[in-house]
Protein backbone atom coordinates (compact mmCIF):
# COMPACT_ATOMS: atom_id res chain seq x y z
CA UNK A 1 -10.46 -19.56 -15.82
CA UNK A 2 -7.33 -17.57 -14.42
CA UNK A 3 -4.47 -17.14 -16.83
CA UNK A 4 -3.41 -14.02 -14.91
CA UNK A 5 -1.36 -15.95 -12.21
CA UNK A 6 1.24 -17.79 -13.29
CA UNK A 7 1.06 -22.07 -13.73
CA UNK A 8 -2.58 -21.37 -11.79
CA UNK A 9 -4.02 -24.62 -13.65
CA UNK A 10 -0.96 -26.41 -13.05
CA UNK A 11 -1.56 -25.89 -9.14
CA UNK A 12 -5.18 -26.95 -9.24
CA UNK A 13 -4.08 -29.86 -11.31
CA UNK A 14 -1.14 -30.80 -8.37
CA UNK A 15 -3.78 -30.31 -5.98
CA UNK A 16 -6.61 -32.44 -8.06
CA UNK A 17 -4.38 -35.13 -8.19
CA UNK A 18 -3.34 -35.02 -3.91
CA UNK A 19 -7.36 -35.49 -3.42
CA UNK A 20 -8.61 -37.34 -6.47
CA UNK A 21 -10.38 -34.65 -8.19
CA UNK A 22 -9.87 -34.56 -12.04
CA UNK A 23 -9.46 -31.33 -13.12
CA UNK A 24 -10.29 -29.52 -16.59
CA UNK A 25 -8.17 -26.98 -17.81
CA UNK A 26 -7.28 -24.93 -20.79
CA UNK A 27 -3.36 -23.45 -21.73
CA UNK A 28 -5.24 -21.16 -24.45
CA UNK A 29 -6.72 -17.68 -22.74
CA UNK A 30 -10.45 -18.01 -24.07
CA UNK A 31 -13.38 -16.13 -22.78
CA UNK A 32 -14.65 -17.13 -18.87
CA UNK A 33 -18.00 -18.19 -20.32
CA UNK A 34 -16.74 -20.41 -22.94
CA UNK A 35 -14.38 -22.37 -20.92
CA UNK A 36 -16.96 -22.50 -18.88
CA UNK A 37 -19.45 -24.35 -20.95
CA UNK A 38 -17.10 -26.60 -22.64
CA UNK A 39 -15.73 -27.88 -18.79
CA UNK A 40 -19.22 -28.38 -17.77
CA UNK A 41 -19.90 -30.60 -21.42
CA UNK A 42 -16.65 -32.66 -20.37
CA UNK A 43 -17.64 -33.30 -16.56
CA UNK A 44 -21.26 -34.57 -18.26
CA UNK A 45 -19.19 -36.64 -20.70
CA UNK A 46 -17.01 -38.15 -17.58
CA UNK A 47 -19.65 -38.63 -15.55
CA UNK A 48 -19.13 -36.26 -12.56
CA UNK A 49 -22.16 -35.02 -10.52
CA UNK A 50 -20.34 -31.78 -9.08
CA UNK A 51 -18.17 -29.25 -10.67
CA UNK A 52 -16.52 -26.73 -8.93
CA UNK A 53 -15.52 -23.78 -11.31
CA UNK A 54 -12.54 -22.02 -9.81
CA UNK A 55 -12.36 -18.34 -11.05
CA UNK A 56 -9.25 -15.84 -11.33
CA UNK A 57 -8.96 -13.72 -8.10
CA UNK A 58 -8.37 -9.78 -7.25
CA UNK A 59 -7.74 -7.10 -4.87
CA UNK A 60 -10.64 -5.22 -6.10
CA UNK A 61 -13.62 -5.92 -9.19
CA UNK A 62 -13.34 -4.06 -12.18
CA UNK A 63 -16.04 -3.05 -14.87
CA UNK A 64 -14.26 -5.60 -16.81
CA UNK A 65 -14.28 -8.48 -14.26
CA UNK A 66 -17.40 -7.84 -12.74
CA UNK A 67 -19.07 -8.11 -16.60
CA UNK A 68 -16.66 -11.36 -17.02
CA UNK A 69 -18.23 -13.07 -13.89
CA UNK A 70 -21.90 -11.92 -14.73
CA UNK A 71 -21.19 -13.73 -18.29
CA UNK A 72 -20.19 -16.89 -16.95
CA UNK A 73 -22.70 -17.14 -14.40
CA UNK A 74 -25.15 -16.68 -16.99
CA UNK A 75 -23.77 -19.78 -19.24
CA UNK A 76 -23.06 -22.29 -16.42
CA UNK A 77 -26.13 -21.61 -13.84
CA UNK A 78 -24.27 -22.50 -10.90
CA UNK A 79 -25.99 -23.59 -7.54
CA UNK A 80 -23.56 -22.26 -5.34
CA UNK A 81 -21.59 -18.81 -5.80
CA UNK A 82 -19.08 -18.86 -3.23
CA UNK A 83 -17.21 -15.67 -2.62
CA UNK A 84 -13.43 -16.47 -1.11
CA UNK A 85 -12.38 -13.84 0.82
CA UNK A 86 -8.65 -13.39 2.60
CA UNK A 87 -8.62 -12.35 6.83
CA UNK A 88 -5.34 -10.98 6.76
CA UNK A 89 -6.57 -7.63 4.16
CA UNK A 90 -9.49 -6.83 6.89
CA UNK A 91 -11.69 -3.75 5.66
CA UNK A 92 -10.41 -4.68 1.75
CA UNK A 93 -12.26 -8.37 2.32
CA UNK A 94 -15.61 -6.92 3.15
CA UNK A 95 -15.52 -4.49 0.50
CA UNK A 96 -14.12 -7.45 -1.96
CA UNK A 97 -16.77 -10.25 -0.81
CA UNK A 98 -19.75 -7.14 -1.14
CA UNK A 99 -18.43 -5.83 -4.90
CA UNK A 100 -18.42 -9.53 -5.80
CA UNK A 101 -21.80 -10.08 -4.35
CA UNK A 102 -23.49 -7.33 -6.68
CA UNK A 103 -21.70 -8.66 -9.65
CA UNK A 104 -22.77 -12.41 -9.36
CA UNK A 105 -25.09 -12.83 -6.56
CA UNK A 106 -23.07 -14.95 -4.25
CA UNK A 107 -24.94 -17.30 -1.87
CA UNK A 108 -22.04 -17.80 0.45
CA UNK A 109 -18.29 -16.58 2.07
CA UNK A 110 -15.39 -18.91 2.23
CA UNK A 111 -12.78 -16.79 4.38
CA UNK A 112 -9.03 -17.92 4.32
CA UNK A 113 -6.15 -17.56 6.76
CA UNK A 114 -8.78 -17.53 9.53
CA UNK A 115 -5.34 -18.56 12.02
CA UNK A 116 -5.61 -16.32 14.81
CA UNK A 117 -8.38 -14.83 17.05
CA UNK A 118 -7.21 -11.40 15.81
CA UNK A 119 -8.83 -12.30 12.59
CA UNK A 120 -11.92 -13.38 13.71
CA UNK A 121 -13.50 -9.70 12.76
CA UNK A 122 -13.11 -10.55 9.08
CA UNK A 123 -15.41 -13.23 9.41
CA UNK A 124 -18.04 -11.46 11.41
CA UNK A 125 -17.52 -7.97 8.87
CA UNK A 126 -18.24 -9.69 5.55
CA UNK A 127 -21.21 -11.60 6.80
CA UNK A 128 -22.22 -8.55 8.43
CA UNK A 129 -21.99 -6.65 5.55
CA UNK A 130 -23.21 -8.76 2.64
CA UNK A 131 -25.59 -10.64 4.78
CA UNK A 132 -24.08 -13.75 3.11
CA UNK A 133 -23.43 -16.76 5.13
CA UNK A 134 -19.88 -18.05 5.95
CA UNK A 135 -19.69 -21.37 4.79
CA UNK A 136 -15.92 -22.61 4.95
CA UNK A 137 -13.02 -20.85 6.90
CA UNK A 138 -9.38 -22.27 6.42
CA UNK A 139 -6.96 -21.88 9.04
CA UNK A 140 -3.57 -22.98 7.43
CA UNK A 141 -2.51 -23.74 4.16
CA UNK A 142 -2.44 -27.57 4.01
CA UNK A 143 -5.84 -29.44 2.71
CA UNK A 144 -6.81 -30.25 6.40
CA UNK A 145 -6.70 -26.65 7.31
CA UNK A 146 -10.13 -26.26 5.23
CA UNK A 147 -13.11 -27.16 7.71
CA UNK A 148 -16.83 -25.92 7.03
CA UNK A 149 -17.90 -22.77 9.65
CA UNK A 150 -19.55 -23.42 12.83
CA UNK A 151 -20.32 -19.66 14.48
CA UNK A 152 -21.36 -21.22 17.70
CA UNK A 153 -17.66 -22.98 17.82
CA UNK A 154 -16.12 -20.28 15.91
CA UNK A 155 -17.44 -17.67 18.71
CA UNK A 156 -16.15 -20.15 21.18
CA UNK A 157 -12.57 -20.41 19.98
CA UNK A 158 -12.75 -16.13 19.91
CA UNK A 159 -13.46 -16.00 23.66
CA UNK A 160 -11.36 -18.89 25.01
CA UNK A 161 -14.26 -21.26 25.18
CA UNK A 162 -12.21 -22.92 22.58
CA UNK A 163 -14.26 -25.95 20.03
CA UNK A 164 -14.00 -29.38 21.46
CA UNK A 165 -16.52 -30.74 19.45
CA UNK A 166 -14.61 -29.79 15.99
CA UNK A 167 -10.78 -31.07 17.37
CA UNK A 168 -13.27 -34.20 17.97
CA UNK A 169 -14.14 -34.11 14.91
CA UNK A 170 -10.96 -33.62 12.90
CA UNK A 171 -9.24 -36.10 15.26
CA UNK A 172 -11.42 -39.17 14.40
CA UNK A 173 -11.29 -37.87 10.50
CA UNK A 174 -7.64 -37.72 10.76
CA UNK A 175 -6.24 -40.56 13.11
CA UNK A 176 -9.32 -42.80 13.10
CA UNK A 177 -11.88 -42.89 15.95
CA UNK A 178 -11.08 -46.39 17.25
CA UNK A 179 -6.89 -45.20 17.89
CA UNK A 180 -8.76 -41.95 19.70
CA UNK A 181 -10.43 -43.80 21.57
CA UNK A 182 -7.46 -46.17 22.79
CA UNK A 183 -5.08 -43.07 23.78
CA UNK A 184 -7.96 -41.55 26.00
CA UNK A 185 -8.28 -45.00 27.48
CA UNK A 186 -4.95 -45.05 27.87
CA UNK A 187 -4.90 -41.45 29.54
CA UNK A 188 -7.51 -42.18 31.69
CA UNK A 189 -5.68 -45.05 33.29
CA UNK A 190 -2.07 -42.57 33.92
CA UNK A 191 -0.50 -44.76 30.95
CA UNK A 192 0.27 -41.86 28.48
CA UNK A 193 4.25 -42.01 28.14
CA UNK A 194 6.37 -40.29 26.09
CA UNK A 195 5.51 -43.08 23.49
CA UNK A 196 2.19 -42.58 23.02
CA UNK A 197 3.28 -38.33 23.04
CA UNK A 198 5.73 -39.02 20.03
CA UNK A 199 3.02 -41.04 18.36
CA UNK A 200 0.40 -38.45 19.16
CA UNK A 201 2.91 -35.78 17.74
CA UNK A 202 3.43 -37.09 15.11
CA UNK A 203 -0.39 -37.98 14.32
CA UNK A 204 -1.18 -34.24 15.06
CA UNK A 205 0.92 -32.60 12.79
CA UNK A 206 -1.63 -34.19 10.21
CA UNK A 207 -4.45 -31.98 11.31
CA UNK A 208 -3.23 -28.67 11.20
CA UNK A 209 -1.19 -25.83 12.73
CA UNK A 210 -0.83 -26.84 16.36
CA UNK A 211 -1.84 -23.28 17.71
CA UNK A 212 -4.92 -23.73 15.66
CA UNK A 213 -5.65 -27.19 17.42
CA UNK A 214 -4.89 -25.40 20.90
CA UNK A 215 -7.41 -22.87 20.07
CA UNK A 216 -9.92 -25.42 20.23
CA UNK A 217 -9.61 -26.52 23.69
CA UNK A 218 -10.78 -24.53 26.61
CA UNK A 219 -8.43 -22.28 28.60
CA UNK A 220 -5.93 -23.05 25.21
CA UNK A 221 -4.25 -19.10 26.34
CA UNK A 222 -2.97 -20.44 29.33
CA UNK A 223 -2.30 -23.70 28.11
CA UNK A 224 -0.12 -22.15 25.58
CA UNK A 225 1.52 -20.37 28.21
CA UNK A 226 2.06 -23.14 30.74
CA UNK A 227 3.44 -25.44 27.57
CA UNK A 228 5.53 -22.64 26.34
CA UNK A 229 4.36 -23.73 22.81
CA UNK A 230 6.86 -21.47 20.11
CA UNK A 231 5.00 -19.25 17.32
CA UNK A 232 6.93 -21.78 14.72
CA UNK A 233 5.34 -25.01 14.89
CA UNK A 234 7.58 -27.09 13.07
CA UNK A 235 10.41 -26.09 14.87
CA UNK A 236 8.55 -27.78 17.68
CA UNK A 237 7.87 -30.93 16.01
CA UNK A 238 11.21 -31.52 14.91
CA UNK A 239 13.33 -30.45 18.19
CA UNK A 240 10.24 -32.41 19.97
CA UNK A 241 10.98 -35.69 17.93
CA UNK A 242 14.75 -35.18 17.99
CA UNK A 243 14.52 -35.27 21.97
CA UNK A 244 12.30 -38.09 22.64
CA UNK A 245 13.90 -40.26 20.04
CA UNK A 246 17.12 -39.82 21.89
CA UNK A 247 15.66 -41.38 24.82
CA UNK A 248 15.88 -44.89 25.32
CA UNK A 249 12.85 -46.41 25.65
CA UNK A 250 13.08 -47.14 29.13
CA UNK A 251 12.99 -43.57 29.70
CA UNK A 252 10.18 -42.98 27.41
CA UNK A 253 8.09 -45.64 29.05
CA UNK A 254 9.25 -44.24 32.26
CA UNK A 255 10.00 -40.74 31.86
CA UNK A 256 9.68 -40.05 35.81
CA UNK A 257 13.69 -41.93 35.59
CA UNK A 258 15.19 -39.02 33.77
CA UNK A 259 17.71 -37.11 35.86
CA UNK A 260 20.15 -34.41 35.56
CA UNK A 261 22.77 -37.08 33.73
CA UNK A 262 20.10 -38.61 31.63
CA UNK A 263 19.37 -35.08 30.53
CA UNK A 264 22.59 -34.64 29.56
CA UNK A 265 23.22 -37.39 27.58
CA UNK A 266 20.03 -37.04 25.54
CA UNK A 267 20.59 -33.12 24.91
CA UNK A 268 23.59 -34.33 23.68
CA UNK A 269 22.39 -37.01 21.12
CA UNK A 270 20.20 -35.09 19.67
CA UNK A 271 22.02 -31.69 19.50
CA UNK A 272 20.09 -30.01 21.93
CA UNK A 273 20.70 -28.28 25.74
CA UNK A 274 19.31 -29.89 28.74
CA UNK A 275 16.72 -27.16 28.74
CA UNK A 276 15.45 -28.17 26.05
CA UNK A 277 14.67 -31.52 27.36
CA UNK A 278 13.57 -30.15 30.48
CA UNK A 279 10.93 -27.96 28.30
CA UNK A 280 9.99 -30.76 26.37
CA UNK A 281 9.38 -32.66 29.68
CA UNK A 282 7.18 -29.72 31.52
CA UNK A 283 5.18 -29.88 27.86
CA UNK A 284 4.47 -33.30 28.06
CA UNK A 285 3.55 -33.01 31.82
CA UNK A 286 0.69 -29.82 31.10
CA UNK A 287 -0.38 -32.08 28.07
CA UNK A 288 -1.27 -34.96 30.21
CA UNK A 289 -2.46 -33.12 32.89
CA UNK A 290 -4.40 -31.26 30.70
CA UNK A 291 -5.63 -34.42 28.60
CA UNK A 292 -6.88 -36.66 31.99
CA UNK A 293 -9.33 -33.37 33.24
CA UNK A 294 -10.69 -33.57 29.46
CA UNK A 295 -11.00 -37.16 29.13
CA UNK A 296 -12.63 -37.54 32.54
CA UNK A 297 -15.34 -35.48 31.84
CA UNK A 298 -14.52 -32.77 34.60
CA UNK A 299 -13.22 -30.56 32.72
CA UNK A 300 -15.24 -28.41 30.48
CA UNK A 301 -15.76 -29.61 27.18
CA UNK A 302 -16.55 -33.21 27.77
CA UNK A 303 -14.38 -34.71 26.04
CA UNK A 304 -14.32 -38.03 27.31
CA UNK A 305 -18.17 -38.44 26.36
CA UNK A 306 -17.67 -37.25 22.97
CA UNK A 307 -15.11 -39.86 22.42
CA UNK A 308 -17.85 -42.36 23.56
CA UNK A 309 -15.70 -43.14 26.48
C-alpha cells in the first residue's frame, strides 16, 4: 500500500520473484483499506494460507497515517502487526515503533541494520519501551541477512560471547549440513588447505556480511584483530580469491611450500604485493587455528558437538 516511494511494488515484486512469493499489487493510489481487502480476496482465490501486507513507511506517524493504519487493520484483521523499526536512527526508532504501537496495536518489533554491537541498544530501547517483543533483526541487506531474534544469543554476540549455535544454524541452512560436517572432519584431522579456504570463502559470502558471521564466534574482537579482517568485506573476498587462485595447486594443497619467490610470483599474477599474500596467509593460519579449538570441542562454544561430530 505505499505509492509514496518510488517503483516500491516493483521492488517487492523483484524480491517476490528471488524467493517465490507472488505478490499483489496495485499501480492506481486507492485507499489502504481497500487494497487491502481486495489482496486478501485474491490470495483466497489463489489459494495462499499467509499474506503478508507490507505498508508504506515514515520517520514519524501522522494524524493522517496513524487513522490510515487503524482503517486497514480494521478491514483485514491481521494476526500479526509487526512494527519494522531501523537501528541506525536510535532514540527516533523507539519513539517510531511506540507511535505505531498506539495506532495499530502491534504484537511484535522487526529491527533492521542490526550490523554492529553499537546498535544493539536499539533493540533493547524499543522492546523496553513498547514492551513489544523483538521478533526478527536483519543484519545486512541481502535475504540471508534476515534471521528471527534470539536475546540469549543476541546478548551473547553484545558481550563477545558471540552465537555459535545461530552461525550453526545458518551454516547447515546455507551450505548443507552433510558438506559442514565434512570440512570439520576435515579440520579436525589438520587437512584444511587453502582449497577447502577458497571453497569455504566462497560458500560464506552466501550467509552474510563476514563481520556479522565473526560476531558470532567467541573472542570474534580479537579474532578480527589477529586476521586483520578490513571494514569492506568484499574487497576481501575478491583480493582473497584473486590470491589463492594464483597459486598453483600444489601450493594450495601445501601452502607450508610458499616462499619469498613463490610470493612473488603469485602477488604478481594476481595484481597484488607480497604482503598481501603474506596477509592472506596469516588469515588463513588464525582461521584454522581458530576452527580446530572449535571443532574439538575445547574451545568454548562446542562446536564440534553441534555439528554432530
Amino acid at each position: 500500500t505505499d505509492f509514496q516511494r518510488a517503483a516500491a511494488s516493483e521492488q517487492l515484486r523483484v524480491l517476490g520473484d528471488q524467493i517465490g512469493v507472488p505478490v499483489y499489487a496495485e499501480e492506481r493510489e486507492a485507499p489502504a483499506p481497500e487494497i487491502g481487502k481486495r489482496a486478501l480476496a485474491e490470495a483466497e482465490r489463489s489459494g495462499a494460507t499467509a499474506v503478508v501486507v507490507d505498508t508504506r513507511g515514515a520517520v514519524a506517524l501522522d494524524d493522517d497515517f496513524a487513522d490510515e493504519l487503524a482503517d486497514l487493520a480494521d478491514e483485514i484483521d491481521p494476526t500479526e502487526v509487526l512494527i519494522v523499526v531501523d537501528a541506525m536512527t536510535g532514540q527516533e526508532a523507539v519513539t517510531l515503533a511506540q507511535d505505531f504501537d498506539d495506532a495499530v496495536e502491534g504484537t511484535g518489533i522487526v529491527v533492521t541494520k542490526v550490523d554492529s554491537d553499537t546498535r544493539g541498544g536499539a533493540v533493547l530501547s524499543v522492546r523496553e519501551v513498547t514492551g513489544l517483543p523483538v521478533k526478527f533483526i536483519t543484519t545486512g541487506e541481502r535475504l540471508e541477512a534476515l534471521e528471527v531474534f534470539h536475546p540469549d544469543r543476541f546478548a551473547s554476540r553484545i558481550l563477545g560471547m558471540g552465537d555459535v549455535v545461530s552461525l550453526v544454524e545458518k551454516a547447515k541452512e546455507t551450505i548443507g549440513e552433510r558438506d559442514v560436517q565434512d570440512v570439520a572432519r576435515r579440520i579436525q584431522r589438520g587437512e584444511f588447505d587453502l582449497e577447502d579456504f577458497l571453497v569455504q570463502m566462497q560458500q560464506v559470502q552466501e550467509m552474510g556480511p563476514l563481520s556479522g558471521l565473526l560476531d558470532m564466534l567467541p573472542g570474534a574482537g580479537q579474532m578480527k584483530q589477529q586476521m586483520q579482517i578490513p571494514e569492506i568485506d568484499e574487497r576481501f573476498w575478491k583480493h582473497s580469491e584473486a590470491i589463492i587462485l594464483s597459486m598453483t595447486p600444489a601450493e594450495r594443497r601445501r601452502p607450508e611450500i610458499i616462499d619469498g619467490s613463490r610470493r612473488r610470483r603469485i602477488a604478481s599474477g594476481c595484481g597484488m604485493q607480497p604482503a598481501d599474500v603474506n596477509r592472506l596467509l596469516n588469515q588463513y593460519r588464525e582461521a584454522k587455528k581458530l576452527m580446530q579449538v572449535m571443532t574439538s570441542g575445547k574451545g568454548p562454544g562446542g562446536l564440534g558437538k553441534l555439528l554432530g561430530i
